[in-house]
Protein backbone atom coordinates (compact mmCIF):
# COMPACT_ATOMS: atom_id res chain seq x y z
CA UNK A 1 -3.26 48.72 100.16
CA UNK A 2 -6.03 46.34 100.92
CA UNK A 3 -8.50 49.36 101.91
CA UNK A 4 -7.36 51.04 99.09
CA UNK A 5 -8.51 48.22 96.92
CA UNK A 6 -11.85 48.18 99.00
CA UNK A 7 -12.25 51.88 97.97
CA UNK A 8 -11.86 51.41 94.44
CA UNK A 9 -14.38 48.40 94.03
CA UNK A 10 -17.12 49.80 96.02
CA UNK A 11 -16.57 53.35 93.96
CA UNK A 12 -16.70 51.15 90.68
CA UNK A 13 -20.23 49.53 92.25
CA UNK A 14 -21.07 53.25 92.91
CA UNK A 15 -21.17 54.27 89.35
CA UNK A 16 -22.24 51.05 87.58
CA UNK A 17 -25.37 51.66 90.68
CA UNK A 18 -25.75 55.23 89.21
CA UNK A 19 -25.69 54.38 85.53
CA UNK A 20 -28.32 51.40 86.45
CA UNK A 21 -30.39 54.21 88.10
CA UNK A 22 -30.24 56.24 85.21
CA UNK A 23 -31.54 53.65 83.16
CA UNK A 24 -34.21 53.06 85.00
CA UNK A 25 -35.28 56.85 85.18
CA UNK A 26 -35.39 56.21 81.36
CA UNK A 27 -38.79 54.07 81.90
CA UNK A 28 -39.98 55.76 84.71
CA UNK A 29 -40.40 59.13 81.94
CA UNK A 30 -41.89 56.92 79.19
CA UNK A 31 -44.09 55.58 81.35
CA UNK A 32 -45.34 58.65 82.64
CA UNK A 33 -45.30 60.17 79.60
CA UNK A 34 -47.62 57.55 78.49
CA UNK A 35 -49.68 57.82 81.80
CA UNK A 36 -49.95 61.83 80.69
CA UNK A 37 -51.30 60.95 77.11
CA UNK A 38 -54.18 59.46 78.83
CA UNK A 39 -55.00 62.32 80.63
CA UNK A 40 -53.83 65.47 79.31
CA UNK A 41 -55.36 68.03 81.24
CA UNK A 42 -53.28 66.76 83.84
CA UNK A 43 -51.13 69.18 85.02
CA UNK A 44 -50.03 66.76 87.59
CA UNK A 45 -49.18 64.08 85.31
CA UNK A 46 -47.18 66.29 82.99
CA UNK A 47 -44.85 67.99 86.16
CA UNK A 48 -44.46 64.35 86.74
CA UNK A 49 -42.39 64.22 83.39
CA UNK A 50 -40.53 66.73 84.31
CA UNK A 51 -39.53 66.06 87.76
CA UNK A 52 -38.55 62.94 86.50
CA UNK A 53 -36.22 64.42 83.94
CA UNK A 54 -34.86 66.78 86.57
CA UNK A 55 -34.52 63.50 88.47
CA UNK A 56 -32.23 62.05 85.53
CA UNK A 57 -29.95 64.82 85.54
CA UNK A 58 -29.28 64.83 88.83
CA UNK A 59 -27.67 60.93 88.28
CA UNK A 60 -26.11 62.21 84.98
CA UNK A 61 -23.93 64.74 86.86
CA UNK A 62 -23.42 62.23 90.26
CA UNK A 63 -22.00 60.18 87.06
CA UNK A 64 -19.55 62.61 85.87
CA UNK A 65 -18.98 63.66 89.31
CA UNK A 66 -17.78 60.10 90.42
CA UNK A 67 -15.93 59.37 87.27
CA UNK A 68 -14.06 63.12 87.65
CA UNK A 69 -12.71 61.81 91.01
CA UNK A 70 -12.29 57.90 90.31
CA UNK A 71 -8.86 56.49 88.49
CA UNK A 72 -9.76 53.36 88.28
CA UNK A 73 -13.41 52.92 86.06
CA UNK A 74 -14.89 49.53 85.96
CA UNK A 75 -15.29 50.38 81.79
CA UNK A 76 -13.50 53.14 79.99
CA UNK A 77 -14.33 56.28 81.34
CA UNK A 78 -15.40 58.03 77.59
CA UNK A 79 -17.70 54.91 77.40
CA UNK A 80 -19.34 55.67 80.38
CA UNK A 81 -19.76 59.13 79.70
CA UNK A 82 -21.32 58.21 76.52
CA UNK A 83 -23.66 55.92 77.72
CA UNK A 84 -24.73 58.56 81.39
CA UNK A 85 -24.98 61.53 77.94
CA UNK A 86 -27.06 59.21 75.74
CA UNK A 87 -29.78 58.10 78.08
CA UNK A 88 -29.86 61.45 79.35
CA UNK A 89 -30.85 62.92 75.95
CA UNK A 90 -33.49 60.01 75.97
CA UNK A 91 -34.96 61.74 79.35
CA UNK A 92 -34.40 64.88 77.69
CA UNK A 93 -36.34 64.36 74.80
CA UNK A 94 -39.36 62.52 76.62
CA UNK A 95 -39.61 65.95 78.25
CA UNK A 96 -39.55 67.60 75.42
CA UNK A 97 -42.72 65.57 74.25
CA UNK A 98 -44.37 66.43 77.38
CA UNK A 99 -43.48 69.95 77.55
CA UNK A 100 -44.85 70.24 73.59
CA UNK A 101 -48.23 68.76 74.13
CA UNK A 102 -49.14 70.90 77.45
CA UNK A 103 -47.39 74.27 75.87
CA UNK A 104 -49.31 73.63 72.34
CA UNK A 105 -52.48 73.07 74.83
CA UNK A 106 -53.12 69.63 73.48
CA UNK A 107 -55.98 68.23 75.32
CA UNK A 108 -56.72 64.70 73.41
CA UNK A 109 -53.66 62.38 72.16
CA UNK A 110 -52.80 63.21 68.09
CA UNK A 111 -53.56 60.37 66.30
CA UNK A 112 -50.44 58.07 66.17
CA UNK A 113 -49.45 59.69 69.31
CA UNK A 114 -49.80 56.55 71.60
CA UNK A 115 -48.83 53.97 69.39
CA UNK A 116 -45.63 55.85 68.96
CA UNK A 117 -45.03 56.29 72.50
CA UNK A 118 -46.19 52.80 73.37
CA UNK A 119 -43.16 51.72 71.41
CA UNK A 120 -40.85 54.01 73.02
CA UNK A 121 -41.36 52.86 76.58
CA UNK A 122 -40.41 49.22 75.08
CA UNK A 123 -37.20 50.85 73.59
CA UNK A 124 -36.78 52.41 77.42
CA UNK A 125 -36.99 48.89 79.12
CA UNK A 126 -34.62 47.74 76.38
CA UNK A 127 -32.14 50.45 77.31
CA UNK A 128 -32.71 49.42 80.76
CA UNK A 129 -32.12 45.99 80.36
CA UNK A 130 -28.66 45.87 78.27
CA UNK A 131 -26.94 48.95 80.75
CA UNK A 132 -28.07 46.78 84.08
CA UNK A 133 -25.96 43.82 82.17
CA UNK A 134 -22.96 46.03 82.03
CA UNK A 135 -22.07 45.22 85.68
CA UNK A 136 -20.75 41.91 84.35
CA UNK A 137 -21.17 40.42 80.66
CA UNK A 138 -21.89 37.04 80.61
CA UNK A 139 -24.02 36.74 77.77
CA UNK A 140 -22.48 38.39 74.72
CA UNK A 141 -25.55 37.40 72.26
CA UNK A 142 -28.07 38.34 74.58
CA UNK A 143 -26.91 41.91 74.77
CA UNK A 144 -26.20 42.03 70.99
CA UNK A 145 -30.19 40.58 70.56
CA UNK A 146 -31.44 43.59 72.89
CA UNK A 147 -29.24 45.78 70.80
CA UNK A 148 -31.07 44.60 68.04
CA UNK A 149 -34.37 45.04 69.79
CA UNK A 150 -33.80 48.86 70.10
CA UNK A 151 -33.17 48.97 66.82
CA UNK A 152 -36.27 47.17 65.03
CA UNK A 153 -38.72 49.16 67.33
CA UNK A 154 -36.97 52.36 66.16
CA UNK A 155 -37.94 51.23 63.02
CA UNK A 156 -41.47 50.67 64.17
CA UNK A 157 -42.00 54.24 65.23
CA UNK A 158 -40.12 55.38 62.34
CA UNK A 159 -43.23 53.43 60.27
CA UNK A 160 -46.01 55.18 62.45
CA UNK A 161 -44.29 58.62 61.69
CA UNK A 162 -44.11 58.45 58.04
CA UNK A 163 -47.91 56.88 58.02
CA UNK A 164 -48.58 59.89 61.05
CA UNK A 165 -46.86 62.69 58.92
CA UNK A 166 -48.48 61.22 55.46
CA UNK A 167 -52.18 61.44 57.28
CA UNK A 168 -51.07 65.11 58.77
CA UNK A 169 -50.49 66.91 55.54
CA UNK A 170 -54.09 65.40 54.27
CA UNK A 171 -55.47 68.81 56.69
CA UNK A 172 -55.46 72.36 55.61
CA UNK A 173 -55.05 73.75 59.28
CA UNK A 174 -51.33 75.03 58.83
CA UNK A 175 -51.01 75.69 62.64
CA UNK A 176 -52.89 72.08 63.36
CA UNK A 177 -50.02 70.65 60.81
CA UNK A 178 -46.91 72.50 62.62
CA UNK A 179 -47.79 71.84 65.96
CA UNK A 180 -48.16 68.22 65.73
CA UNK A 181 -45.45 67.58 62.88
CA UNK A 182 -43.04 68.51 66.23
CA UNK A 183 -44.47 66.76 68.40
CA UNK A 184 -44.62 63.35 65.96
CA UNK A 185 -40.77 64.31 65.44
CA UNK A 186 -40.23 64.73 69.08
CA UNK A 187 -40.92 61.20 69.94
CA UNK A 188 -39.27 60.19 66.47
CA UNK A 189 -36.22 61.70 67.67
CA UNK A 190 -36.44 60.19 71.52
CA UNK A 191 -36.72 56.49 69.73
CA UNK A 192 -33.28 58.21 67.73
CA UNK A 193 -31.78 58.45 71.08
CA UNK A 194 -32.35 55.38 72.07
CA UNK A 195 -30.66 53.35 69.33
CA UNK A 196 -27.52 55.76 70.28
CA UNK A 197 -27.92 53.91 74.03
CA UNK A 198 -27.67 50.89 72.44
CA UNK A 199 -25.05 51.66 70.01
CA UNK A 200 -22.82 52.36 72.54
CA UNK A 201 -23.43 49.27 74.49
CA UNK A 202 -22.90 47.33 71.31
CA UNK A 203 -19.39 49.14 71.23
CA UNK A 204 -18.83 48.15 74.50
CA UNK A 205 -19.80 44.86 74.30
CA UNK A 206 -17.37 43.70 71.39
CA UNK A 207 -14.60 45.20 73.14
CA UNK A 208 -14.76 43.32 76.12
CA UNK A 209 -16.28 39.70 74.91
């Protein structure tokens, strides 16, 4: 019984060590997403992006993999799930930014561009933060604050899209205005994903405090 025990903690470690990982893959994208805006005729810097993503969903299926074979989950197992799902669709769409500016052969960064993704790599190490607090709880308000967080720099970026979008339609080059509409919705939409990170963890935290 005893080494049963023993087999169910460290498997519970295992996946809240996973989920942190995953997290942290999170800002390792922004970041070199960031790193690829300053240089984009990097091809380097953009395969960067996306071995990083590949990276993330590699831990999003060791996730589902170890909560497929565990019976005892140190949260509920459709929480987890959601959480492992959200921050991979945060990878996901930092990726897609990438993979937009180096197919649409962007070679400068769009105006707005940086400013947008500087705020995203803060949401990123907010995400970071609140699901490496999951392993234990202790302070209720602080993870409600960093919930918060996510939320008002969503709100930032939402600002720097409308002024981005408002500035974009002011040109007459129709394929200038479609290519960088997606990508200023691209990184609109990663900030999106985000907030769903820390929705969830806001769930989670009022059901166990």
């Amino acid at each position: 019984m005893g080494q049963w025990l023993s087999w169910v903690k460290s498997n519970e470690n295992e996946i809240l060590q996973i989920i942190d990982d995953l997290g942290s893959k999170a800002v390792q994208t922004s970041e070199a997403l960031n790193e690829y805006l300053d240089d984009l005729k990097s091809v380097e810097k953009m395969e960067k992006v996306r071995r990083l993503e590949s990276e993330g969903d590699e831990l999003t299926r060791n996730i589902f993999a170890e909560l497929n074979k565990t019976f005892i989950t140190p949260l509920d197992r459709e929480d987890m799930q959601r959480i492992a799902s959200k921050i991979d669709d945060v990878i996901d769409f930092i990726d897609g930014i990438a993979a937009r500016l180096y197919s649409y052969k962007i070679e400068s960064p769009p105006p707005y561009t940086k400013p947008m993704v500087e705020q995203l790599v803060k949401a990123t190490n907010e995400v970071n933060y609140m699901v490496s607090k999951l392993r234990k709880i202790k302070n209720p308000k602080d993870m409600i604050e960093h919930c918060r967080n996510t939320s008002d720099i969503e709100h930032r970026v939402d600002d720097l899209y409308r002024d981005a979008i408002r500035e974009l339609f002011e040109s007459n080059d129709a394929i200038h205005i479609i290519k960088l509409k997606d990508i200023y919705e691209s990184i609109e939409t990663a900030s999106d994903r985000c907030v769903d990170v820390a929705d969830v963890v806001e769930d989670i935290v009022l059901k166990y405090t």
